[in-house]
N, C-alpha and C. Protein backbone atom coordinates (compact mmCIF):
# COMPACT_ATOMS: atom_id res chain seq x y z
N UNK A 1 90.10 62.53 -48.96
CA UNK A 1 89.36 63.65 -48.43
C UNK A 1 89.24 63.47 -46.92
N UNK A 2 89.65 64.54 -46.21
CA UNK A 2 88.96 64.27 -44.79
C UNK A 2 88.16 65.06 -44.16
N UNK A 3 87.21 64.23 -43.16
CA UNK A 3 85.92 64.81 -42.47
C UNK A 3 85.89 64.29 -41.50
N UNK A 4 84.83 64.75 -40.59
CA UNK A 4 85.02 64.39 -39.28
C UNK A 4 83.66 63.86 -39.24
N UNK A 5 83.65 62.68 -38.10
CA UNK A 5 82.09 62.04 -38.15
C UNK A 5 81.99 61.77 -36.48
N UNK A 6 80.94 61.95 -36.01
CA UNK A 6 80.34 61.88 -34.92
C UNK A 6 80.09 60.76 -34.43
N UNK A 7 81.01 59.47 -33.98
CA UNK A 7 80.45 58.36 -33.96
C UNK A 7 80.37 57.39 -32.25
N UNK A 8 79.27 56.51 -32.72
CA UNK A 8 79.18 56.15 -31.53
C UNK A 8 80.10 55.39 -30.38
N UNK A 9 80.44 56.04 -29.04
CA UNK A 9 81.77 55.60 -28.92
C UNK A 9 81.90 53.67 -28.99
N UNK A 10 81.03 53.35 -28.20
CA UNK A 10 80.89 51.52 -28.56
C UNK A 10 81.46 51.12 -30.19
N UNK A 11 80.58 52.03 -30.91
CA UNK A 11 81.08 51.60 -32.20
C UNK A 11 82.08 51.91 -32.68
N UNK A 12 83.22 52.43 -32.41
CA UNK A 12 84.39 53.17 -32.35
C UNK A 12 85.16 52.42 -32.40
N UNK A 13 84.98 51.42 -30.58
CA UNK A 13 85.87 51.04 -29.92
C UNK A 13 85.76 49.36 -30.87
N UNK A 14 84.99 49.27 -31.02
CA UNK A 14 84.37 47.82 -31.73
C UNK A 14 85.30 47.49 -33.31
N UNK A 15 85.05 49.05 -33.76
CA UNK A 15 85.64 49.34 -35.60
C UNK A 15 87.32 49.16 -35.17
N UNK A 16 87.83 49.88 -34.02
CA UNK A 16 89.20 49.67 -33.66
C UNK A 16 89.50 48.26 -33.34
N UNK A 17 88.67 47.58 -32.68
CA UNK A 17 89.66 46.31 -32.79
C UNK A 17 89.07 45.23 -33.15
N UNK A 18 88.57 45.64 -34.67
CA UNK A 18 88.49 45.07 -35.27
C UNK A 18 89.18 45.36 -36.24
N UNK A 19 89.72 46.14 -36.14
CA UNK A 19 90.49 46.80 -37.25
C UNK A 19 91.93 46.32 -37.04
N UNK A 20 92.16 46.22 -35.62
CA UNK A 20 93.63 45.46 -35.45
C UNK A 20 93.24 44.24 -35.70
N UNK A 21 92.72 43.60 -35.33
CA UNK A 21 92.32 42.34 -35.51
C UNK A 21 92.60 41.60 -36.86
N UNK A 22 92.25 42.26 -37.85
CA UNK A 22 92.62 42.05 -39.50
C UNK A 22 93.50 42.94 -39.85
N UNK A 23 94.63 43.64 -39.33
CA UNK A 23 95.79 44.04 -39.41
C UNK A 23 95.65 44.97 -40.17
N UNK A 24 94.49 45.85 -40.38
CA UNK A 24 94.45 47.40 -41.03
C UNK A 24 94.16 48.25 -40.26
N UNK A 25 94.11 49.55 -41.03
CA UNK A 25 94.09 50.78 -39.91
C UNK A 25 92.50 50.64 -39.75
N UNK A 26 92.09 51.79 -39.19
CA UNK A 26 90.67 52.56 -39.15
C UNK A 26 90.28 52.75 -40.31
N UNK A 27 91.02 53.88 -40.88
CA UNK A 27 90.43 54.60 -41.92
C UNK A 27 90.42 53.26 -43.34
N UNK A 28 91.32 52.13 -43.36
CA UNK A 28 90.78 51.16 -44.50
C UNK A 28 89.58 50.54 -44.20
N UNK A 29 89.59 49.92 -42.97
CA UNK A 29 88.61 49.71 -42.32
C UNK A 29 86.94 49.63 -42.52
N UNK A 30 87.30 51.29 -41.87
CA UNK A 30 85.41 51.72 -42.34
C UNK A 30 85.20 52.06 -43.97
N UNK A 31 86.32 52.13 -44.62
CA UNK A 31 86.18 52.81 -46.02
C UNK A 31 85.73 51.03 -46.65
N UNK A 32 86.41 50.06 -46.27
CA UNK A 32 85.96 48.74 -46.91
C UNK A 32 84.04 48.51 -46.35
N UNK A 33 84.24 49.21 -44.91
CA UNK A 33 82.52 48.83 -44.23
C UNK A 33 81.64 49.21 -45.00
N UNK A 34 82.05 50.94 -45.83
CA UNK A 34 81.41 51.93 -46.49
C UNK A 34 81.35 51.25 -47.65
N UNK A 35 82.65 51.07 -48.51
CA UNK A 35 81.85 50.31 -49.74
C UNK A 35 81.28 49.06 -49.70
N UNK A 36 81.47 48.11 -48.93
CA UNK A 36 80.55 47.25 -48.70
C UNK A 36 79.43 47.83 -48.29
N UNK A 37 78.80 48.71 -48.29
CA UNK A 37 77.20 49.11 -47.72
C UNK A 37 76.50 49.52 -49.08
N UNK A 38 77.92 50.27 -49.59
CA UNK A 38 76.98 51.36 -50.66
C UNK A 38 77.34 50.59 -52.25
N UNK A 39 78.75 50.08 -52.69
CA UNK A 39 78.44 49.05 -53.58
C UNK A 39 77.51 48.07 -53.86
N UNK A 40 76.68 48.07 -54.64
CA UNK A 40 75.99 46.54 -55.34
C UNK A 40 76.98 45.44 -55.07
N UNK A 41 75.96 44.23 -54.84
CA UNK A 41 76.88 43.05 -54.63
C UNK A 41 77.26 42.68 -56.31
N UNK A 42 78.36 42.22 -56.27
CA UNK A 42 79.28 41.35 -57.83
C UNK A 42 77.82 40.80 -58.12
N UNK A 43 77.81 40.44 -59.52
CA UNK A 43 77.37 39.67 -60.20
C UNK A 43 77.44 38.36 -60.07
N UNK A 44 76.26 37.20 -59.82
CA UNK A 44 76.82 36.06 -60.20
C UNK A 44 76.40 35.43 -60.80
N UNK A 45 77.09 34.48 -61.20
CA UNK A 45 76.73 33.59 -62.18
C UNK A 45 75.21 32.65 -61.59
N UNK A 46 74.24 32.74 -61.77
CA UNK A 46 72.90 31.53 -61.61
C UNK A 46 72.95 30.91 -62.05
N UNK A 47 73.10 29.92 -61.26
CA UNK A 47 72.88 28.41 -61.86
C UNK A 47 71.31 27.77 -62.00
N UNK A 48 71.40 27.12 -63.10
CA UNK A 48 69.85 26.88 -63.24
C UNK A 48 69.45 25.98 -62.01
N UNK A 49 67.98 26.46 -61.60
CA UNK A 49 67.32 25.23 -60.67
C UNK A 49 66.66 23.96 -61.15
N UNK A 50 67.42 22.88 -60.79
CA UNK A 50 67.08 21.77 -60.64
C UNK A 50 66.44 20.82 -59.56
N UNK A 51 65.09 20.83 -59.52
CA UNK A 51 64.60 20.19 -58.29
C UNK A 51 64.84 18.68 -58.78
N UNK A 52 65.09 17.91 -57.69
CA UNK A 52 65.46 16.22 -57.62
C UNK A 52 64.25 15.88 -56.79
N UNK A 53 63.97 14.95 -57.01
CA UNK A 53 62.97 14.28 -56.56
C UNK A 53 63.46 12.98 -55.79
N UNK A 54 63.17 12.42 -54.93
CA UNK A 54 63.27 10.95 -54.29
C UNK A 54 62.46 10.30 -55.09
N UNK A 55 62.48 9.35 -55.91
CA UNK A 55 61.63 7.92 -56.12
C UNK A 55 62.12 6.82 -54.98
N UNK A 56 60.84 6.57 -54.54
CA UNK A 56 60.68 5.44 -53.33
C UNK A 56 59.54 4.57 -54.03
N UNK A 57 59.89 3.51 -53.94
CA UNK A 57 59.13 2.62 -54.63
C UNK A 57 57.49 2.01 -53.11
N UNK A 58 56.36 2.16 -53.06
CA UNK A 58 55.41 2.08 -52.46
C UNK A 58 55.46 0.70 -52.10
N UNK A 59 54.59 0.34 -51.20
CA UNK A 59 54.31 -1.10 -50.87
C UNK A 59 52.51 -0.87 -50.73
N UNK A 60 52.03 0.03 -50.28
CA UNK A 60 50.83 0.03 -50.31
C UNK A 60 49.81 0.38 -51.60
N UNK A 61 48.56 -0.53 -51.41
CA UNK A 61 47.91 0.10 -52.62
C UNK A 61 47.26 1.33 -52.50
N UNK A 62 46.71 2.01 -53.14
CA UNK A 62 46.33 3.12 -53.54
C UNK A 62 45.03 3.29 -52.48
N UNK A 63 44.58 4.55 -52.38
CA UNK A 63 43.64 4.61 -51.80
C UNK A 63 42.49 4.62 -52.40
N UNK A 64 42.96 5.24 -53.30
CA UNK A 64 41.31 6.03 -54.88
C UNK A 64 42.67 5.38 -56.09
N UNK A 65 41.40 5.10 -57.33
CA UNK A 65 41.98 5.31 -58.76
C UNK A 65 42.20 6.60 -58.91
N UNK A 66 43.12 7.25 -58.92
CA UNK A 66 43.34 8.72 -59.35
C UNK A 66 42.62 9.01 -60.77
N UNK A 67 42.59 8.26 -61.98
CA UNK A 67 42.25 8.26 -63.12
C UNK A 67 40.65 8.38 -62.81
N UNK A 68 39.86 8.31 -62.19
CA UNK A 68 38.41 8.31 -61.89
C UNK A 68 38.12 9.26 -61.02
N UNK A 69 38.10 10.48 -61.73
CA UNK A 69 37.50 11.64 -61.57
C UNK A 69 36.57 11.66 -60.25
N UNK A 70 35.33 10.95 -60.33
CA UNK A 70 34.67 10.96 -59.27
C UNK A 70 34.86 10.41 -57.97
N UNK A 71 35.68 8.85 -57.93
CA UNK A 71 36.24 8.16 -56.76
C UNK A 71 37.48 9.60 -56.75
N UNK A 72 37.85 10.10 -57.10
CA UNK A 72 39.27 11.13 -56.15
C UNK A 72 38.07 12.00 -55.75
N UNK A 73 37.52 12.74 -56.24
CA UNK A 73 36.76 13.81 -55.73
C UNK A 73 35.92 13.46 -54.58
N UNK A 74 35.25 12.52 -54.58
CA UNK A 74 34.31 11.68 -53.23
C UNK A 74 35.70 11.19 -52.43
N UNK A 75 36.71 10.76 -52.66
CA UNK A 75 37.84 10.44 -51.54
C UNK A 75 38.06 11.52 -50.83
N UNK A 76 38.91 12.97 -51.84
CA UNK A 76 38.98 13.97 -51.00
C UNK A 76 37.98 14.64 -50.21
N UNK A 77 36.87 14.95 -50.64
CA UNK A 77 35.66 15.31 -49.94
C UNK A 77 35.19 14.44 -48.35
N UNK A 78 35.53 13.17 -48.16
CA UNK A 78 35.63 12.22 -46.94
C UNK A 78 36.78 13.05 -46.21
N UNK A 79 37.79 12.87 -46.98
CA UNK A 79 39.16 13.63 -45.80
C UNK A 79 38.93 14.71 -44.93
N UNK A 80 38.19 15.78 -45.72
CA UNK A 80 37.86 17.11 -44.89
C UNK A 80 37.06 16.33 -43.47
């Protein structure tokens, strides 16, 4: 089909050589720009997320028993 489009001349001159540049005309050109805009991207395959963790083995002791409810809660409450 052809039509005529009003375009900006910078962007013209930009679509042209870029268009030589990858060795097609104009009109494949903007028609690949066009369906790349207005096509959905492909489908892909998701891969499940797997977070990894570092284990680093500590040298220091602990600050609080974590297991004692009240020494963590009176630890964090000092930090503020």
């Amino acid at each position: 089909m052809k039509t005529t489009l009003d375009l900006d001349d910078q962007l013209l001159r930009e679509a042209k050589r870029n268009a030589v540049a990858t060795g097609t005309s104009l009109k494949a050109y903007v028609e690949d720009a066009l369906r790349a805009r207005l096509l959905p991207p492909p489908e892909r395959e998701a891969k499940p997320f797997r977070l990894e963790l570092p284990v680093v083995d500590g040298t220091a002791t602990p600050a609080v028993e974590v297991m004692d409810r009240r020494a963590l809660y009176d630890f964090l409450d000092e930090a503020e």
